[in-house]
Protein backbone atom coordinates (compact mmCIF):
# COMPACT_ATOMS: atom_id res chain seq x y z
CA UNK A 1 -9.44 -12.62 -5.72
CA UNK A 2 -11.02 -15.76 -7.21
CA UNK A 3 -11.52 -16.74 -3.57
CA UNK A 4 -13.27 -13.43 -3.06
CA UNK A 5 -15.95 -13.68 -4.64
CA UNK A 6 -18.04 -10.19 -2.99
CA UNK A 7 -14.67 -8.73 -3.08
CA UNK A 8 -13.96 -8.93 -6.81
CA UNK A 9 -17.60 -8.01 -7.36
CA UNK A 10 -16.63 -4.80 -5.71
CA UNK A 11 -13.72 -4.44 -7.74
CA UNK A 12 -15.60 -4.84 -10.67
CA UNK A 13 -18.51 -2.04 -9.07
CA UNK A 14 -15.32 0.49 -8.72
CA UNK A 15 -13.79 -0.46 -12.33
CA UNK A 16 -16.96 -0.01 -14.26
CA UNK A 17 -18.07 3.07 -11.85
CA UNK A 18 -14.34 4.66 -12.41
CA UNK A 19 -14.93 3.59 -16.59
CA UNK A 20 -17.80 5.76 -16.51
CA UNK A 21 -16.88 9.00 -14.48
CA UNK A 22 -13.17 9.55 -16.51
CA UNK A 23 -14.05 7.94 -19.52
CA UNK A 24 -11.01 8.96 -22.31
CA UNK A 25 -9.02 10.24 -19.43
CA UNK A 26 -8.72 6.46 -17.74
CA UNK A 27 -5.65 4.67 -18.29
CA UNK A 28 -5.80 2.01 -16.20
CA UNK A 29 -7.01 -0.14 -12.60
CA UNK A 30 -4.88 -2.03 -10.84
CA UNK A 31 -4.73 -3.78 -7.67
CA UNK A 32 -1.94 -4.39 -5.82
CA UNK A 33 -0.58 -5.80 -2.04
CA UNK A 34 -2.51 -8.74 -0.32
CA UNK A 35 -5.06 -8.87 -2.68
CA UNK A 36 -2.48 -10.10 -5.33
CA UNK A 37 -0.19 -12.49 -3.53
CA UNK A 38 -3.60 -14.77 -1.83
CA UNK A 39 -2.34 -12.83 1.28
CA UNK A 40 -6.19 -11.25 2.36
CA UNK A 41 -7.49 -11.54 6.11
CA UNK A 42 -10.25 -10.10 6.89
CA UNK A 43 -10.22 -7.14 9.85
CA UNK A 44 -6.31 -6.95 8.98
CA UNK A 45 -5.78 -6.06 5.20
CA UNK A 46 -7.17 -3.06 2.88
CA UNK A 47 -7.72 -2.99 -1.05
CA UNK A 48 -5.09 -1.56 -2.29
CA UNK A 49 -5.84 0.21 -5.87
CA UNK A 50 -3.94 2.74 -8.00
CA UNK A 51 -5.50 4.08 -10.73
CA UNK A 52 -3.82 6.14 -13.10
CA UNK A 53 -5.21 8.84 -15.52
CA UNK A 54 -4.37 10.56 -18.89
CA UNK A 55 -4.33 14.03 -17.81
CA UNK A 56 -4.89 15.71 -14.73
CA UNK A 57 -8.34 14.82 -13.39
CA UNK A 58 -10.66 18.24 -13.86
CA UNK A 59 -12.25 19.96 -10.89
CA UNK A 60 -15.40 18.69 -12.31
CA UNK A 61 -14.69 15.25 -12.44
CA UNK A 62 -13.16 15.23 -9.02
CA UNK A 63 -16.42 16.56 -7.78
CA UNK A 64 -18.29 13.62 -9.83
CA UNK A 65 -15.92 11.42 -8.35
CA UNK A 66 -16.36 12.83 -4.44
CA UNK A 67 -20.46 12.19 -5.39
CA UNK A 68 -19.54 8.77 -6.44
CA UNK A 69 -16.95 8.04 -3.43
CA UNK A 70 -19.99 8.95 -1.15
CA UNK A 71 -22.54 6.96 -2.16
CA UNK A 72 -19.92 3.79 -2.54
CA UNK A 73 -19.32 4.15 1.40
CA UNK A 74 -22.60 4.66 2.04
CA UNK A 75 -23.71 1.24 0.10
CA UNK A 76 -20.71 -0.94 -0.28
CA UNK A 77 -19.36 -2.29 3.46
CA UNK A 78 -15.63 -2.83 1.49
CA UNK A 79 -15.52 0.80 0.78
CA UNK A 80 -14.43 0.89 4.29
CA UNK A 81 -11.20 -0.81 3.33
CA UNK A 82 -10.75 0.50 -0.01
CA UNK A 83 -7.31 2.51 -0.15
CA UNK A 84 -7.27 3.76 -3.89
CA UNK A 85 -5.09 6.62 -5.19
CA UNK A 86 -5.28 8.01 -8.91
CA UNK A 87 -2.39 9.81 -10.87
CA UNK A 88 -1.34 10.93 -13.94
CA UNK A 89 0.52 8.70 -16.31
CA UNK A 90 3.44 11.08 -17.23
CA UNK A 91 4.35 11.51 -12.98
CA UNK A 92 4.82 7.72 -12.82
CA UNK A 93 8.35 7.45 -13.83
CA UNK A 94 9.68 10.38 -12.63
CA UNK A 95 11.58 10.83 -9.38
CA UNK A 96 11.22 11.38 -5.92
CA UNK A 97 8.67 14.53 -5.25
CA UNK A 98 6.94 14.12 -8.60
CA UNK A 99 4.93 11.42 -9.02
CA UNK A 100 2.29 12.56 -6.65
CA UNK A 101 1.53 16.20 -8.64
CA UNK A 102 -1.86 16.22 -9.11
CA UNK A 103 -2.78 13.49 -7.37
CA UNK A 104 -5.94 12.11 -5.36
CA UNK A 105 -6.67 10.01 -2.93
CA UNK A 106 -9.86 7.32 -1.22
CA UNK A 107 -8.99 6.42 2.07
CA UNK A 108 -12.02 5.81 4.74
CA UNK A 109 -14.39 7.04 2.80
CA UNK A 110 -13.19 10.62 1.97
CA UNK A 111 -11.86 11.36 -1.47
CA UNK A 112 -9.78 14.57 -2.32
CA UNK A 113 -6.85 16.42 -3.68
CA UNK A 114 -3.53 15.23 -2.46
CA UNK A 115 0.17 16.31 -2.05
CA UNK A 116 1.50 12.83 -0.87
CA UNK A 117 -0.36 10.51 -3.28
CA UNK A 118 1.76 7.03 -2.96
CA UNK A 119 3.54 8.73 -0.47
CA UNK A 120 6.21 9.79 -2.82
CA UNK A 121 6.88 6.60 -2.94
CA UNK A 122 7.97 4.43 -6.19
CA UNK A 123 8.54 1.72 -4.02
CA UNK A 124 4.34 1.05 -4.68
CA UNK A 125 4.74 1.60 -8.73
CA UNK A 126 7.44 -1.18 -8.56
CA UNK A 127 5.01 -3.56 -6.62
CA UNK A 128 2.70 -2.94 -9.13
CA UNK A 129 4.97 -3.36 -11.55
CA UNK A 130 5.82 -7.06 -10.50
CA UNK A 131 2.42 -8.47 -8.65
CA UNK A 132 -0.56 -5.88 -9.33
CA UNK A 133 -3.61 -7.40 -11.43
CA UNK A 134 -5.40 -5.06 -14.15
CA UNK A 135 -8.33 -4.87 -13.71
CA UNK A 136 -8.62 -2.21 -16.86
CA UNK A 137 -6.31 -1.07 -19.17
CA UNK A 138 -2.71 -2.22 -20.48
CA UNK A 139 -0.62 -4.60 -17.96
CA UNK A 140 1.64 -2.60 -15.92
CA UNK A 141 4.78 -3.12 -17.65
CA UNK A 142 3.54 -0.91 -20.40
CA UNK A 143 3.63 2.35 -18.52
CA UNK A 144 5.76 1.83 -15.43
CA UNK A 145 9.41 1.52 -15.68
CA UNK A 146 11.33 -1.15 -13.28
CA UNK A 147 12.60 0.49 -11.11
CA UNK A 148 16.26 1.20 -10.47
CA UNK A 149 18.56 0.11 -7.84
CA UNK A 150 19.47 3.95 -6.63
CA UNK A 151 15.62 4.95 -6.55
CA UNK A 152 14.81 1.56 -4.70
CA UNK A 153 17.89 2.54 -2.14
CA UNK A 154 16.33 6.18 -1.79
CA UNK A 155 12.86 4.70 -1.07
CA UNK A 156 13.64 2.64 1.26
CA UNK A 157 15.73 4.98 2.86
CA UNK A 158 12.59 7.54 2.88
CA UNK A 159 10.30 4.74 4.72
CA UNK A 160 12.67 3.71 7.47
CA UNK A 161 12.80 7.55 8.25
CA UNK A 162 9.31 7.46 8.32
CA UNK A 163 9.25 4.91 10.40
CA UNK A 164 11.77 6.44 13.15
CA UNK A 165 9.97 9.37 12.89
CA UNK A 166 6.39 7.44 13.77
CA UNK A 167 7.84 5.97 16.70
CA UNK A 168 7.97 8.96 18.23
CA UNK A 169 4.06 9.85 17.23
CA UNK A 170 2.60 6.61 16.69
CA UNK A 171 4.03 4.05 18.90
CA UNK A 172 2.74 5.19 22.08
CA UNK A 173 -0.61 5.65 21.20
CA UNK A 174 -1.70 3.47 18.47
CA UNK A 175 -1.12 -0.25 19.22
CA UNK A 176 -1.92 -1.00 15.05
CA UNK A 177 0.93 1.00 14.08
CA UNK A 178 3.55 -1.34 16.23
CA UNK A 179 2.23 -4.41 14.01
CA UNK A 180 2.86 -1.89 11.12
CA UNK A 181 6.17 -1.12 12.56
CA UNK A 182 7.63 -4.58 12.80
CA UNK A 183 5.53 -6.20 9.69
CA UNK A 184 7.29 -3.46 7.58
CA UNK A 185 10.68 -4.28 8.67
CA UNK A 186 10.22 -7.29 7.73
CA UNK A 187 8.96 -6.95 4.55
CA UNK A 188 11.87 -4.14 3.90
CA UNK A 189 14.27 -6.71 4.87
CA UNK A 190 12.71 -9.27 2.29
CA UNK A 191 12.81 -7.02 -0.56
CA UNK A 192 16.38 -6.14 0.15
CA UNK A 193 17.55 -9.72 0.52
CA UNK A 194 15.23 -11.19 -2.89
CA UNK A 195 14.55 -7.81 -4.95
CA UNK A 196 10.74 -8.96 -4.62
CA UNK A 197 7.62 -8.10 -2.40
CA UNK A 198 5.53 -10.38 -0.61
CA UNK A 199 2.81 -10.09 1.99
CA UNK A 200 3.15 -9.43 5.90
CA UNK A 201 2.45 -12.90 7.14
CA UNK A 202 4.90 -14.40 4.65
CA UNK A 203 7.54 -11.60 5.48
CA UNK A 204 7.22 -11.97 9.01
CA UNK A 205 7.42 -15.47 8.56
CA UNK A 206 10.46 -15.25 6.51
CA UNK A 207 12.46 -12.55 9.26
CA UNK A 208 12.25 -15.24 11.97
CA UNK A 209 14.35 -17.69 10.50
CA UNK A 210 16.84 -15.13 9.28
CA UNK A 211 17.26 -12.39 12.25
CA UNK A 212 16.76 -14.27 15.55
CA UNK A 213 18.29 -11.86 17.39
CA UNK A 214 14.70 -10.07 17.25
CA UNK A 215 12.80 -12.92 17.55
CA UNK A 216 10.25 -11.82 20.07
CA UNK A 217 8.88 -9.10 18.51
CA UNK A 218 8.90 -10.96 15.29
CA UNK A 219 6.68 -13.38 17.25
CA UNK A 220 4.31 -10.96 18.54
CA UNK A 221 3.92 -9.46 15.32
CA UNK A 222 3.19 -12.52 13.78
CA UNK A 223 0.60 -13.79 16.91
CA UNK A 224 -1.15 -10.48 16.32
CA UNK A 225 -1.15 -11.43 12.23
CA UNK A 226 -2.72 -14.81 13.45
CA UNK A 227 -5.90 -13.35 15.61
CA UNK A 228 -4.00 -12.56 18.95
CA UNK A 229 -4.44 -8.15 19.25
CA UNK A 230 -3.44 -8.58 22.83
CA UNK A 231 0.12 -9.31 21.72
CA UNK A 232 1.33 -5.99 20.09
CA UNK A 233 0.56 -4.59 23.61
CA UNK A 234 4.46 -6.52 24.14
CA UNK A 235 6.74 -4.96 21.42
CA UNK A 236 8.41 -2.61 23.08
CA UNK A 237 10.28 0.66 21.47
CA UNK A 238 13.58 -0.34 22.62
CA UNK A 239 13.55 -3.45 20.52
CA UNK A 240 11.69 -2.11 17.61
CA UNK A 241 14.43 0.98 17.06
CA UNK A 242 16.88 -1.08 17.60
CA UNK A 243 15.69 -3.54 14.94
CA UNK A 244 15.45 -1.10 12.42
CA UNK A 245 18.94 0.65 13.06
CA UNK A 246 20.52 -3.14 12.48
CA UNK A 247 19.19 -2.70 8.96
CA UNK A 248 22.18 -1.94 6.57
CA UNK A 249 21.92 -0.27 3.16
């Protein structure tokens, strides 16, 4: 973020904004994904932030925070990018289907009430967990557990059904998602091979020298990652299910 400067000025805007609207209810800020691991590129990557809260966040201070969320997209360009989710401290360790209770969400600009905060998925809490910054309250380690090799298995069971599932209503349609697609593979197949996360360029980077066999759509993924959005118009569905079924858990 150091190389950031008007991005960790924002960050700093949202912290002390987010300080003032839950007060004793915040916990803590952090930041997590390519923020963290000097992975940013403009146009391609979002702020990632969880933030995570005593007790479930009043109807009143939801509605302070939806007046807050709307002036920060009105007056802060970043807010564009800024994909922030906030839950309760006692859902974080639990398992699958209960860490998003009560949860709520910032993504483009809207902020609300959500069943699917982190997706369900603890995959995000471990991240955190291992890379994310504070930006307020106690490192991570002090209220997320690590996370164990049977939920990590479940997870990312969960996200390559997902992903099946989205290339049946994504793939056609939306040329980002086939960059999100492959770059997620990859990154999957990083975490399973080194039990650590890493950005998209490095995973994608990594993937080629390890699974030729899908070397052209690794490629195109990782032209598009350079500057080149003509080349996800190339990876085809064929190639991309049949990369993922090669996975083995």
């Amino acid at each position: 973020m150091e190389k950031n400067l008007h991005i960790e000025s924002f960050l700093q805007k949202v912290s002390s904004d987010l300080q003032g609207i839950l007060l004793e209810n915040l916990v803590g800020i952090y930041v997590w994904g390519s923020l963290t691991t000097d992975a940013f590129q403009e146009g391609l990557s979002d702020i990632d932030m969880v933030v995570v809260s005593k007790n479930f966040v009043s109807d009143e201070d939801l509605t302070r925070l939806q007046d807050w969320a709307r002036k920060l997209i009105k007056d802060e360009k970043l807010a564009e990018i800024l994909d922030a989710v906030i839950i309760e401290k006692d859902f974080i360790n639990k398992g699958e289907g209960q860490i998003s209770q009560g949860g709520i969400e910032f993504w483009k600009g809207e902020l609300q009430r959500t069943e699917n905060c982190l997706g369900d998925n603890p995959l995000v809490l471990d991240n955190i967990l291992k890379s994310g910054i504070a930006l307020y309250g106690p490192q991570a380690s002090k209220i997320i557990l690590p996370l164990s090799e049977e939920r990590m298995q479940n997870a990312i069971k969960k996200e390559l059904k997902e992903l099946r599932n989205g290339l049946n209503t994504h793939f056609e349609n939306d040329m980002g998602y086939r960059y999100y697609f492959i770059s997620t593979l990859c990154r999957t197949l990083y975490l399973l091979d080194t039990k650590s996360y890493t950005s998209k360029k490095v995973a994608i980077q990594w993937a080629l020298s390890h699974y030729s066999a899908y070397a052209s759509l690794i490629n195109l993924a990782l032209d598009y990652n350079s500057g080149n959005p003509q080349s996800i118009q190339s990876i085809n569905k064929k190639g991309s299910l049949a990369f993922l079924e090669s996975i083995e858990l």
